[in-house]
PDB file of N, CA and C in Angstrom:
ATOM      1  N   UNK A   1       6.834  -6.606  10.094  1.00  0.00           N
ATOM      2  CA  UNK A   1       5.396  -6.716  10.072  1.00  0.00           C
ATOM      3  C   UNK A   1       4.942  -6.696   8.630  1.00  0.00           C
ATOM      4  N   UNK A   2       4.167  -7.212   7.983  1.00  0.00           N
ATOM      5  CA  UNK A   2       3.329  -7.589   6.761  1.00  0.00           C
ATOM      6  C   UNK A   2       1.973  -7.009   6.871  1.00  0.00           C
ATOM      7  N   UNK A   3       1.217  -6.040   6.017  1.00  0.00           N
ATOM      8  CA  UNK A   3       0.072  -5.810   6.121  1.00  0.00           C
ATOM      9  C   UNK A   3      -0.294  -5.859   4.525  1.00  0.00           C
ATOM     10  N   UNK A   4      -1.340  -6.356   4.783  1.00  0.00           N
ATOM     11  CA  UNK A   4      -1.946  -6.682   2.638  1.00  0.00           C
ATOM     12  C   UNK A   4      -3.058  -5.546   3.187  1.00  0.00           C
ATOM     13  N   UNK A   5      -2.972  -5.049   1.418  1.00  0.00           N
ATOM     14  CA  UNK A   5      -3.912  -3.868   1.093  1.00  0.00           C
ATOM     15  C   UNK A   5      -5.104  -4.283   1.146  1.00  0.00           C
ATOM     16  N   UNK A   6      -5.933  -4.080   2.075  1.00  0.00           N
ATOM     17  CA  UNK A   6      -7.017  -4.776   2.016  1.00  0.00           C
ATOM     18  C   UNK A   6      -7.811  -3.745   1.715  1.00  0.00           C
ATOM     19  N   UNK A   7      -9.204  -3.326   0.541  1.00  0.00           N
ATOM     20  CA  UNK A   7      -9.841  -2.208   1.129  1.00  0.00           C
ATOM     21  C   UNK A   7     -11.072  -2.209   1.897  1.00  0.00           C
ATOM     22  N   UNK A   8     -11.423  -3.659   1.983  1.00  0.00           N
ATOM     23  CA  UNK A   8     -12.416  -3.505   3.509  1.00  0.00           C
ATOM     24  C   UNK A   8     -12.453  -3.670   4.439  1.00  0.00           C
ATOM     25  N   UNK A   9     -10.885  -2.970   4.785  1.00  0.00           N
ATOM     26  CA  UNK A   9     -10.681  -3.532   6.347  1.00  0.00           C
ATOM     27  C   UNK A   9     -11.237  -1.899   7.186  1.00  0.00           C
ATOM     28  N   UNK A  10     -11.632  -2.484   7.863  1.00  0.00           N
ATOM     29  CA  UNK A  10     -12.692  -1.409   9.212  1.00  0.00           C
ATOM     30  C   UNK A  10     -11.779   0.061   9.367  1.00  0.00           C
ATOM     31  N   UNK A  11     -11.483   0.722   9.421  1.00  0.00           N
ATOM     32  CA  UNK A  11     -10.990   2.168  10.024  1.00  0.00           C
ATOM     33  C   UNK A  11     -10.706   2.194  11.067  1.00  0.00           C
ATOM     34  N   UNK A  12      -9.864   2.059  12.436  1.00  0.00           N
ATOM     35  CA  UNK A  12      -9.873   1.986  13.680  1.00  0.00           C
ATOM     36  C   UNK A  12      -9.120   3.460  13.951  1.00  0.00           C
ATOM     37  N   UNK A  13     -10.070   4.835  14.401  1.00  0.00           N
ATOM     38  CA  UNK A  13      -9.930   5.676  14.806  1.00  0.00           C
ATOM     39  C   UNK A  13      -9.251   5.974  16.001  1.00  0.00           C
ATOM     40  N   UNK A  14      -9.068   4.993  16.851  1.00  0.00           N
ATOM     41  CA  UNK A  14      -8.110   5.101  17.674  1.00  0.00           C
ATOM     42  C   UNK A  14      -7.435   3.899  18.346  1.00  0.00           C
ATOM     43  N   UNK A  15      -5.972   4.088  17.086  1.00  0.00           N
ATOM     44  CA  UNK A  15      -5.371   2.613  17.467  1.00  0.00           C
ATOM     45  C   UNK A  15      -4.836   2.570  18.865  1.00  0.00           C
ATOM     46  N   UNK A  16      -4.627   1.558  19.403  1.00  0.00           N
ATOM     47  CA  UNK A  16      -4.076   0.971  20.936  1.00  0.00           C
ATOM     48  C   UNK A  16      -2.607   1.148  20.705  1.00  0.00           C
ATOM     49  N   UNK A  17      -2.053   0.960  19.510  1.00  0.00           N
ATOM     50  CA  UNK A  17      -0.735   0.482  19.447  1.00  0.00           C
ATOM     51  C   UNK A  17       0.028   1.310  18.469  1.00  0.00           C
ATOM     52  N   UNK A  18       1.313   1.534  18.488  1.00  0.00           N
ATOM     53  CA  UNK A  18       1.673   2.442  17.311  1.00  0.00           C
ATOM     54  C   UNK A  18       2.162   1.226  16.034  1.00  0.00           C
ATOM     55  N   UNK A  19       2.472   0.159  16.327  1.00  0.00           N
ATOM     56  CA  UNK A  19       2.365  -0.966  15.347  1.00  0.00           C
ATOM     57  C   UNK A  19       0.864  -0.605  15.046  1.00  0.00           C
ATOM     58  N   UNK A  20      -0.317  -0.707  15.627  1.00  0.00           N
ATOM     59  CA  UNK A  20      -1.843  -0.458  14.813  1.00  0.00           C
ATOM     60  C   UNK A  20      -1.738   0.873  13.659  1.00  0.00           C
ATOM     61  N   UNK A  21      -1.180   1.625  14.366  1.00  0.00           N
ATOM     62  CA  UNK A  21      -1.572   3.115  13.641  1.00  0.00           C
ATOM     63  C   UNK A  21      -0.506   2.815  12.442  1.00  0.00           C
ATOM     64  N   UNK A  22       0.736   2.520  12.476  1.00  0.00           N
ATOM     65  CA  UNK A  22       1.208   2.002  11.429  1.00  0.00           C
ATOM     66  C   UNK A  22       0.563   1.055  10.390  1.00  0.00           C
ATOM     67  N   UNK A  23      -0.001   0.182  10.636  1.00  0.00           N
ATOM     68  CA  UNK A  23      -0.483  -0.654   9.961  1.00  0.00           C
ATOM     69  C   UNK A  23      -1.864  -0.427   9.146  1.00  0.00           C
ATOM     70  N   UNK A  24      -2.839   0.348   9.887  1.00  0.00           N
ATOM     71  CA  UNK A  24      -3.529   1.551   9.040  1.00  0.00           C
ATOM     72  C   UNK A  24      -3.114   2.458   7.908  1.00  0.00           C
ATOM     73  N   UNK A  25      -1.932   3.142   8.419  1.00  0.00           N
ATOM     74  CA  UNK A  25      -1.736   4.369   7.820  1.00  0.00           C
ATOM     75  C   UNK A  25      -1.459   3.283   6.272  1.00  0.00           C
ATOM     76  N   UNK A  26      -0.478   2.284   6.540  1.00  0.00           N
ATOM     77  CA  UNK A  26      -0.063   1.722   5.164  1.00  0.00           C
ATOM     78  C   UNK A  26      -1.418   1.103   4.538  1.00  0.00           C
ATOM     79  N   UNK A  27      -2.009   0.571   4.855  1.00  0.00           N
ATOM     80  CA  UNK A  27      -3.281   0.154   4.805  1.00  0.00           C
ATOM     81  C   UNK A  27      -3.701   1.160   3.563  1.00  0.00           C
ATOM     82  N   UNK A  28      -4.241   2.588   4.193  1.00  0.00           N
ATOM     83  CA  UNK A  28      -4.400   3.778   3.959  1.00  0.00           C
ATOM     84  C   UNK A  28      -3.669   3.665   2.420  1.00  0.00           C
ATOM     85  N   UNK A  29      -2.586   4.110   2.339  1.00  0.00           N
ATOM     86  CA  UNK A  29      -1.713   4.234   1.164  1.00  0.00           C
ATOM     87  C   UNK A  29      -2.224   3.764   0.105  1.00  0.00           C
ATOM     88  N   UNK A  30      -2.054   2.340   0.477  1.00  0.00           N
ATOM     89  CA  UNK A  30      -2.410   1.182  -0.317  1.00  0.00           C
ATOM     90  C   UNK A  30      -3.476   1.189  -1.193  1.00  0.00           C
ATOM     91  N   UNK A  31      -4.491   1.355  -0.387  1.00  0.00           N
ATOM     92  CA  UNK A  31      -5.888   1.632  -0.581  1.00  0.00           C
ATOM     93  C   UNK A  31      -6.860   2.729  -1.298  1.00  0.00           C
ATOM     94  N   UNK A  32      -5.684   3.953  -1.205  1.00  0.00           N
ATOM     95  CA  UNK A  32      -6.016   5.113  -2.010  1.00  0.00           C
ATOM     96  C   UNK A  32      -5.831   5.156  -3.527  1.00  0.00           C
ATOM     97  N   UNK A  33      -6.638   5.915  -4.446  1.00  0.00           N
ATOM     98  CA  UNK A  33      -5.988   6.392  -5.587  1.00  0.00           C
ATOM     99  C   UNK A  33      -5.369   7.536  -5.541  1.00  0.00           C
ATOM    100  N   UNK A  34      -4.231   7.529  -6.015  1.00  0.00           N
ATOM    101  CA  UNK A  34      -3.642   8.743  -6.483  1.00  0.00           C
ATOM    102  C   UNK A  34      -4.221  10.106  -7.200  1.00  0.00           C
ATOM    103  N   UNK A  35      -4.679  10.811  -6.356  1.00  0.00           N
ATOM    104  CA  UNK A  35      -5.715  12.054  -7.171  1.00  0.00           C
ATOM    105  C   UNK A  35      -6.878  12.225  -6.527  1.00  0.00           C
ATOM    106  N   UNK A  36      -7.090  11.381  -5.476  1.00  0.00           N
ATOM    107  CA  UNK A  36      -8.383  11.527  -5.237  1.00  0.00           C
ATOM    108  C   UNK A  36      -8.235  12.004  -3.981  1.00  0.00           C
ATOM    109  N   UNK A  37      -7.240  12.794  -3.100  1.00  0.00           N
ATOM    110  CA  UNK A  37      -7.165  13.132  -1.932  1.00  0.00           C
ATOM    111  C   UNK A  37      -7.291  14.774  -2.265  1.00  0.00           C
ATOM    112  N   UNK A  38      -8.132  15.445  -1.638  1.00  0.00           N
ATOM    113  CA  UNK A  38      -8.151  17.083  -1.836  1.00  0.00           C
ATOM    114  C   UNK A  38      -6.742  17.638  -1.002  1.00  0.00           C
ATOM    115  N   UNK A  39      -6.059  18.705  -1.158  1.00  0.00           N
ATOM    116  CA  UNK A  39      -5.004  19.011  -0.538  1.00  0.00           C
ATOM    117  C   UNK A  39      -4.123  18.319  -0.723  1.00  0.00           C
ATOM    118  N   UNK A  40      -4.018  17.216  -1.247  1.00  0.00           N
ATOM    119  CA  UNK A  40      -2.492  16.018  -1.373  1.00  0.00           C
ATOM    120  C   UNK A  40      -2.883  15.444  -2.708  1.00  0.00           C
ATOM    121  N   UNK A  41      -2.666  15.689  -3.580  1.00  0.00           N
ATOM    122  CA  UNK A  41      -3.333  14.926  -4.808  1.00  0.00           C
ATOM    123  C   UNK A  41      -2.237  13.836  -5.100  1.00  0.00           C
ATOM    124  N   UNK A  42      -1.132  14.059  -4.623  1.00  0.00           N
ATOM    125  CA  UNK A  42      -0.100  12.555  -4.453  1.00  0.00           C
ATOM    126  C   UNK A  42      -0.092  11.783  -3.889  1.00  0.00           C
ATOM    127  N   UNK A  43      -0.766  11.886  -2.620  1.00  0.00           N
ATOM    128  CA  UNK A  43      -1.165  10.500  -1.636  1.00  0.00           C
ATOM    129  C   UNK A  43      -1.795   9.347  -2.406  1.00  0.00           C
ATOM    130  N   UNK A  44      -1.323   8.000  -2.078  1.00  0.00           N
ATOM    131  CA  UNK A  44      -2.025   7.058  -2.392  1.00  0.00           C
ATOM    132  C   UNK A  44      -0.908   6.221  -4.023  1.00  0.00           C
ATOM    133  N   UNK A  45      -1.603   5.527  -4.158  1.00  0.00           N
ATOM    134  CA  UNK A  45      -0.441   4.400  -5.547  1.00  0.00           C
ATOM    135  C   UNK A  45      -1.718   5.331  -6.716  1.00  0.00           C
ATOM    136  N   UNK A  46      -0.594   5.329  -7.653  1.00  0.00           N
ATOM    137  CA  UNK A  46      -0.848   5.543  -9.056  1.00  0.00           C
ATOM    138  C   UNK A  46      -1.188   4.143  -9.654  1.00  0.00           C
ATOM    139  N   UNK A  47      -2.239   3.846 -10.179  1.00  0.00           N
ATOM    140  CA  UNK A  47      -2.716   2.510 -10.029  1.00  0.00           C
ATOM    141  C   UNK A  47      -2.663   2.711 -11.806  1.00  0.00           C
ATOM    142  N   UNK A  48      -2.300   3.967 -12.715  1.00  0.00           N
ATOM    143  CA  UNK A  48      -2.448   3.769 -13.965  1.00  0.00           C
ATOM    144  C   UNK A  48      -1.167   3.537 -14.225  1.00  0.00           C
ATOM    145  N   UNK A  49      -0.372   3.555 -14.141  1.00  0.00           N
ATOM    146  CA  UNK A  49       1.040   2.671 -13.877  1.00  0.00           C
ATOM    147  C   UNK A  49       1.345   1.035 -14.265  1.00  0.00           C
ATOM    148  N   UNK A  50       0.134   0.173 -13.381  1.00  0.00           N
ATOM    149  CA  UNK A  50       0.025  -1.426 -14.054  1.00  0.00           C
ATOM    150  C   UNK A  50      -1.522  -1.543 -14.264  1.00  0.00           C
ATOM    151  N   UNK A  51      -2.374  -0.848 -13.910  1.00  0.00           N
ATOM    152  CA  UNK A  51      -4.426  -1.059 -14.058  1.00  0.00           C
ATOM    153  C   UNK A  51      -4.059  -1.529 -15.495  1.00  0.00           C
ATOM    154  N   UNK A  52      -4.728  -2.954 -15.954  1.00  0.00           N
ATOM    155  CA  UNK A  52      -4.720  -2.929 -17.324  1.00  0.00           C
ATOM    156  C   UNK A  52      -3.815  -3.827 -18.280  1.00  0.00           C
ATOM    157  N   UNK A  53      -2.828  -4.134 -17.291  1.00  0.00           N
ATOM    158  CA  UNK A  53      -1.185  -4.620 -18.049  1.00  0.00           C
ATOM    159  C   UNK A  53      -1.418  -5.831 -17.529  1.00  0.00           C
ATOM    160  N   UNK A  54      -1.038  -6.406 -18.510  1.00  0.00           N
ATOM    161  CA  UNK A  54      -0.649  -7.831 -18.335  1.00  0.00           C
ATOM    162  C   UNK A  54      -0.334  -8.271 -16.953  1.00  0.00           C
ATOM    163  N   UNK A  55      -0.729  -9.389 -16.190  1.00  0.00           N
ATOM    164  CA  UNK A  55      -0.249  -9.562 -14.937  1.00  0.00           C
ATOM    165  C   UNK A  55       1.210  -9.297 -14.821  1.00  0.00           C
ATOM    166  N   UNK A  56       2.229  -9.920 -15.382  1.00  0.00           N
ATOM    167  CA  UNK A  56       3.333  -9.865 -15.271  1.00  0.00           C
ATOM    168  C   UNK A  56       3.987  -8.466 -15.615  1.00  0.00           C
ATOM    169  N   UNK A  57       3.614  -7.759 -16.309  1.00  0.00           N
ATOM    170  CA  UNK A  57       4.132  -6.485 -15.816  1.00  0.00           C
ATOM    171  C   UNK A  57       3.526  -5.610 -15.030  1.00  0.00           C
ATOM    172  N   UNK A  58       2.443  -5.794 -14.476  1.00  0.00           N
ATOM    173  CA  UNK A  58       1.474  -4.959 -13.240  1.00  0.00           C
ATOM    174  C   UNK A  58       2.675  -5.318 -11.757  1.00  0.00           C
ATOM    175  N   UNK A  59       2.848  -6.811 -11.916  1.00  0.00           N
ATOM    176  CA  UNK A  59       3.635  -7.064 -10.740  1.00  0.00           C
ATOM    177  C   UNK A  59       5.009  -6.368 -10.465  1.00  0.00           C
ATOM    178  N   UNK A  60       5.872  -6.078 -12.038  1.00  0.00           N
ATOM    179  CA  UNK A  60       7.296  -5.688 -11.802  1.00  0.00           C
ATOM    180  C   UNK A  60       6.783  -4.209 -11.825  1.00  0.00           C
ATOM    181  N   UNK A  61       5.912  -3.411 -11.905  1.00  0.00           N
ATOM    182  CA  UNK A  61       5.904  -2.069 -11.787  1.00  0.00           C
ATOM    183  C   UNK A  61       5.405  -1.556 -10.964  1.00  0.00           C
ATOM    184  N   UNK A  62       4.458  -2.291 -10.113  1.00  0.00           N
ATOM    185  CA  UNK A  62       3.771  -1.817  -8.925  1.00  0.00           C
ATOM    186  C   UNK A  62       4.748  -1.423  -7.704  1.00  0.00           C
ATOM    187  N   UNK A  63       5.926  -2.622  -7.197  1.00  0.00           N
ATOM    188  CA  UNK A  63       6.362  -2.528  -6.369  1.00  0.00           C
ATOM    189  C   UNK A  63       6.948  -1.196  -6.221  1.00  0.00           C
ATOM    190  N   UNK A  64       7.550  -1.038  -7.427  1.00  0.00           N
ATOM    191  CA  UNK A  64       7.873   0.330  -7.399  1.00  0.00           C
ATOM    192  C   UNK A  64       7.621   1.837  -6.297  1.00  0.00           C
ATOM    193  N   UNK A  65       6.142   1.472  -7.289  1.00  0.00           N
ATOM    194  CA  UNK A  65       5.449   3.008  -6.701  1.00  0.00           C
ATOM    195  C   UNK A  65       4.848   2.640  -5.077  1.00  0.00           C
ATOM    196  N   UNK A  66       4.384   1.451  -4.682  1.00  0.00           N
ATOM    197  CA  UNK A  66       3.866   1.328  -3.601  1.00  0.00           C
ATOM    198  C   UNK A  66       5.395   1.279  -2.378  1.00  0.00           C
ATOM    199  N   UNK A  67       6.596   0.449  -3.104  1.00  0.00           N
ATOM    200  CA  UNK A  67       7.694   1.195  -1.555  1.00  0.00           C
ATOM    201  C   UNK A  67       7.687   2.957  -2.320  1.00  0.00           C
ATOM    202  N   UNK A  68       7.950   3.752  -3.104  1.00  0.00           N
ATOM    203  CA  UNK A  68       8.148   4.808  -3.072  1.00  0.00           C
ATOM    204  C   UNK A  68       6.949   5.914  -2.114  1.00  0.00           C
ATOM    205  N   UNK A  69       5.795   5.399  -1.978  1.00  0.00           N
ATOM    206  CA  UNK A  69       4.540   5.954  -1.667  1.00  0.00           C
ATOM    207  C   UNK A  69       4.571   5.610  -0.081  1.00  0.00           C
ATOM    208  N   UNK A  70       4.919   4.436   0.677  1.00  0.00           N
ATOM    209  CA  UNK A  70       4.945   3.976   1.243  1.00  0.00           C
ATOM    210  C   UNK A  70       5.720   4.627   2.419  1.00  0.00           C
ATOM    211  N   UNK A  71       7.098   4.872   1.672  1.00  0.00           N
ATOM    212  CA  UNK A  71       8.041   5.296   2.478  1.00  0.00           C
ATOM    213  C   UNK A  71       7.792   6.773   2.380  1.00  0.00           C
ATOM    214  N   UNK A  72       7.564   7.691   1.654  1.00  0.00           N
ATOM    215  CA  UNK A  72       6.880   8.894   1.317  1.00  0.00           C
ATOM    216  C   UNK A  72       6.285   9.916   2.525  1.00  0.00           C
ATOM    217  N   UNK A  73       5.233   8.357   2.808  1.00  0.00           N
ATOM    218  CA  UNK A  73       4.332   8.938   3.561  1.00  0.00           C
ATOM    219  C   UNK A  73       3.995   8.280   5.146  1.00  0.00           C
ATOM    220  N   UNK A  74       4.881   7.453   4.725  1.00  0.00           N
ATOM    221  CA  UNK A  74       5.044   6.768   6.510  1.00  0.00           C
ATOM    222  C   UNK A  74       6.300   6.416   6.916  1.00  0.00           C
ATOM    223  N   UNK A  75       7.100   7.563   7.562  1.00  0.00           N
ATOM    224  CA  UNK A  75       8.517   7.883   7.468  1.00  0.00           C
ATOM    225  C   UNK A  75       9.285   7.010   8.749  1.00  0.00           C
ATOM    226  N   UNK A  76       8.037   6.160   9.699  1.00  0.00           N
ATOM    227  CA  UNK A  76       8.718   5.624  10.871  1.00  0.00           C
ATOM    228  C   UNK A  76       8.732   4.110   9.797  1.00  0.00           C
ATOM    229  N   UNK A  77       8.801   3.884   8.877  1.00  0.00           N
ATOM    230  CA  UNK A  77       9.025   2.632   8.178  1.00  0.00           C
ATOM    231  C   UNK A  77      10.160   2.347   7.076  1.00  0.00           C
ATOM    232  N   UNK A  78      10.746   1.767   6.800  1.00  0.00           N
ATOM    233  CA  UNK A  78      11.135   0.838   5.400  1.00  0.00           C
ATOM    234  C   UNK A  78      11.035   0.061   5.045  1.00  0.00           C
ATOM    235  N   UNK A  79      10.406  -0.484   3.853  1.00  0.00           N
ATOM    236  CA  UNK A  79      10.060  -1.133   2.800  1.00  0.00           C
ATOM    237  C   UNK A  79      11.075  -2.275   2.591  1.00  0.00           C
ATOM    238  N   UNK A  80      11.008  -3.708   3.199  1.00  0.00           N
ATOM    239  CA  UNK A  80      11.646  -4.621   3.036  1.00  0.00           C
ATOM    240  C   UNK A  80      11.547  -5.182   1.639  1.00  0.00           C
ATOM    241  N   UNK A  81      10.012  -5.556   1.469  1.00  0.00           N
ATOM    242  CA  UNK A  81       9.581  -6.711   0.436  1.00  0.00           C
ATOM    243  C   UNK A  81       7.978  -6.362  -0.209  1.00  0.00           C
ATOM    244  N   UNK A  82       7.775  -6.463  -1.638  1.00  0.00           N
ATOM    245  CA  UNK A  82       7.003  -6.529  -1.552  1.00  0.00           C
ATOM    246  C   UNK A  82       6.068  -7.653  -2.825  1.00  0.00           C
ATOM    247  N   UNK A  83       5.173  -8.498  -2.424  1.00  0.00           N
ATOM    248  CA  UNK A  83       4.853  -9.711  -2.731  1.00  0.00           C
ATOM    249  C   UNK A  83       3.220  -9.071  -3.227  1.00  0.00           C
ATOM    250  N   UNK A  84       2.883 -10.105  -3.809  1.00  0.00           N
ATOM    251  CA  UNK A  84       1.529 -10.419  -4.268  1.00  0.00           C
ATOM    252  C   UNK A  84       0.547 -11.401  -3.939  1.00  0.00           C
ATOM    253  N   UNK A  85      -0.835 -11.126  -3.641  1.00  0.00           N
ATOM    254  CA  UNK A  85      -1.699 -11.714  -3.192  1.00  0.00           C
ATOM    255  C   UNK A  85      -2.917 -12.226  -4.808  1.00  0.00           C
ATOM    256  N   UNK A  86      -2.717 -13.423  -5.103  1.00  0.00           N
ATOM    257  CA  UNK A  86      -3.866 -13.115  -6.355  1.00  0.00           C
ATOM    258  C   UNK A  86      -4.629 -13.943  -6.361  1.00  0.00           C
ATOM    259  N   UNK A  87      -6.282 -13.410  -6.785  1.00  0.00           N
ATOM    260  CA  UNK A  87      -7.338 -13.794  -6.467  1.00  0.00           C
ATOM    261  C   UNK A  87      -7.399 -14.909  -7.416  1.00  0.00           C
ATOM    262  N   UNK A  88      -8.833 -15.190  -7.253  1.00  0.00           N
ATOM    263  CA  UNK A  88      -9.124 -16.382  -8.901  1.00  0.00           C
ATOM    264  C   UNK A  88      -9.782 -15.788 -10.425  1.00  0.00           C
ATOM    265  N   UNK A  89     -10.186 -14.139  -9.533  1.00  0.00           N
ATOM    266  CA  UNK A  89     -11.007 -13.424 -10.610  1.00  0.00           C
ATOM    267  C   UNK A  89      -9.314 -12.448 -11.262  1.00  0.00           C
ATOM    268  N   UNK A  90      -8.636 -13.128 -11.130  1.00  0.00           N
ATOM    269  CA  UNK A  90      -7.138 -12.189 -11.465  1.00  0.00           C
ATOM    270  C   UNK A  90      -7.043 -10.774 -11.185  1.00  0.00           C
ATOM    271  N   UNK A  91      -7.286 -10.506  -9.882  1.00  0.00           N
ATOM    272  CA  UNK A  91      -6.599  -9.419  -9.319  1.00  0.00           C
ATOM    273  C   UNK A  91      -5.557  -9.690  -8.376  1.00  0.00           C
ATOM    274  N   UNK A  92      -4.320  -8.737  -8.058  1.00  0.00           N
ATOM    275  CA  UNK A  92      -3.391  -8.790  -7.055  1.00  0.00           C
ATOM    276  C   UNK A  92      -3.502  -8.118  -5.955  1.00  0.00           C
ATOM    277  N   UNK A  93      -3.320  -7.966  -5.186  1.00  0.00           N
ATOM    278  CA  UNK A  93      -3.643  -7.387  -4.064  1.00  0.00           C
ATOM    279  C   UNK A  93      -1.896  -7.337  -3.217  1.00  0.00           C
ATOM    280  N   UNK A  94      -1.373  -6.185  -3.326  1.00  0.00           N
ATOM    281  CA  UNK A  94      -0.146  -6.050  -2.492  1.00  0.00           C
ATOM    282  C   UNK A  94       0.378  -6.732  -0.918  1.00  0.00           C
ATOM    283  N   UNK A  95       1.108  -7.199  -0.901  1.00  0.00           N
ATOM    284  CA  UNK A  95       1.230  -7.863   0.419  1.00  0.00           C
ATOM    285  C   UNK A  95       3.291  -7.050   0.901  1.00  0.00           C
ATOM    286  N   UNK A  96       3.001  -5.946   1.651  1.00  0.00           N
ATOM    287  CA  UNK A  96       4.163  -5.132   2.080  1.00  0.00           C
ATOM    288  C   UNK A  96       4.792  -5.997   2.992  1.00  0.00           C
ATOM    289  N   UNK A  97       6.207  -5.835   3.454  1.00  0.00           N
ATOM    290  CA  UNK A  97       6.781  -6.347   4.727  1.00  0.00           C
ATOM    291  C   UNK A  97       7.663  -5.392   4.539  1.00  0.00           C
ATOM    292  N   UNK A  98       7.603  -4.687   5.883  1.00  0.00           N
ATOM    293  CA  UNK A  98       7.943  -3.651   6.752  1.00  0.00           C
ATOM    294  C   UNK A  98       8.540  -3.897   7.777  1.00  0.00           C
ATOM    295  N   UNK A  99       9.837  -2.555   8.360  1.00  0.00           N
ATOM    296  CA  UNK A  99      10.315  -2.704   9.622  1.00  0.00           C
ATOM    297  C   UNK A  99      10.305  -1.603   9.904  1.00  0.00           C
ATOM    298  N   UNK A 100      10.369  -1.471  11.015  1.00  0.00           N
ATOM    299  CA  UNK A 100      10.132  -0.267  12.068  1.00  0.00           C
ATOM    300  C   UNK A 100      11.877   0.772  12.467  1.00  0.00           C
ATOM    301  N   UNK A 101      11.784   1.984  11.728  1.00  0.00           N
ATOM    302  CA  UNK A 101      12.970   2.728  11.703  1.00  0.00           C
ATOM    303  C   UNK A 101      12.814   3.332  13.212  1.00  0.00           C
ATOM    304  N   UNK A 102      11.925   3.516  13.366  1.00  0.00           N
ATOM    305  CA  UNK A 102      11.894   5.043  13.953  1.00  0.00           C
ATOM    306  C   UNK A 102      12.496   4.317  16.229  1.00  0.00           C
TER     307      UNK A 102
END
């Protein structure tokens, strides 16, 4: 399964499917900054890592932290692949592909 970090995708409080609730939670990850969760100040990508860097090294350093964060914190998954989505205003936007451990 593939889910891109989107951050305006809707909240669905009660998924139908455990593929849904998966696909949130990474969603979730994705979507967070690092620091900004009270009680977990590690949840979420360290975005000062590539924020700032040249495209080409934002891309080889991100993957990094987003499978490490990924797998971290959503333990029924592993981290196949992870690709880039880029706009025209030059932002990337993560695009994960995931399989189901559990």
């Amino acid at each position: 399964m593939e889910i891109v970090g989107n951050p305006n995708k809707r909240i669905n409080f009660s998924p139908l499917t455990k593929e849904e609730e998966i696909i949130q939670n990474i969603t979730m990850i994705l979507t967070t900054e690092v620091g900004t969760v009270p009680y977990d100040r590690k949840f979420g990508i360290d975005a000062s890592l590539f924020l700032d860097k040249p495209l080409n090294i934002a891309m080889a350093r991100a993957p990094a932290e987003i499978i490490e964060k990924v797998e971290l914190y959503e333990h029924r998954v592993k981290v196949d692949k992870v690709t880039f989505l880029q706009t025209d205003d030059g932002k990337i936007i993560p695009k994960v592909k995931v399989r189901v451990i559990e």
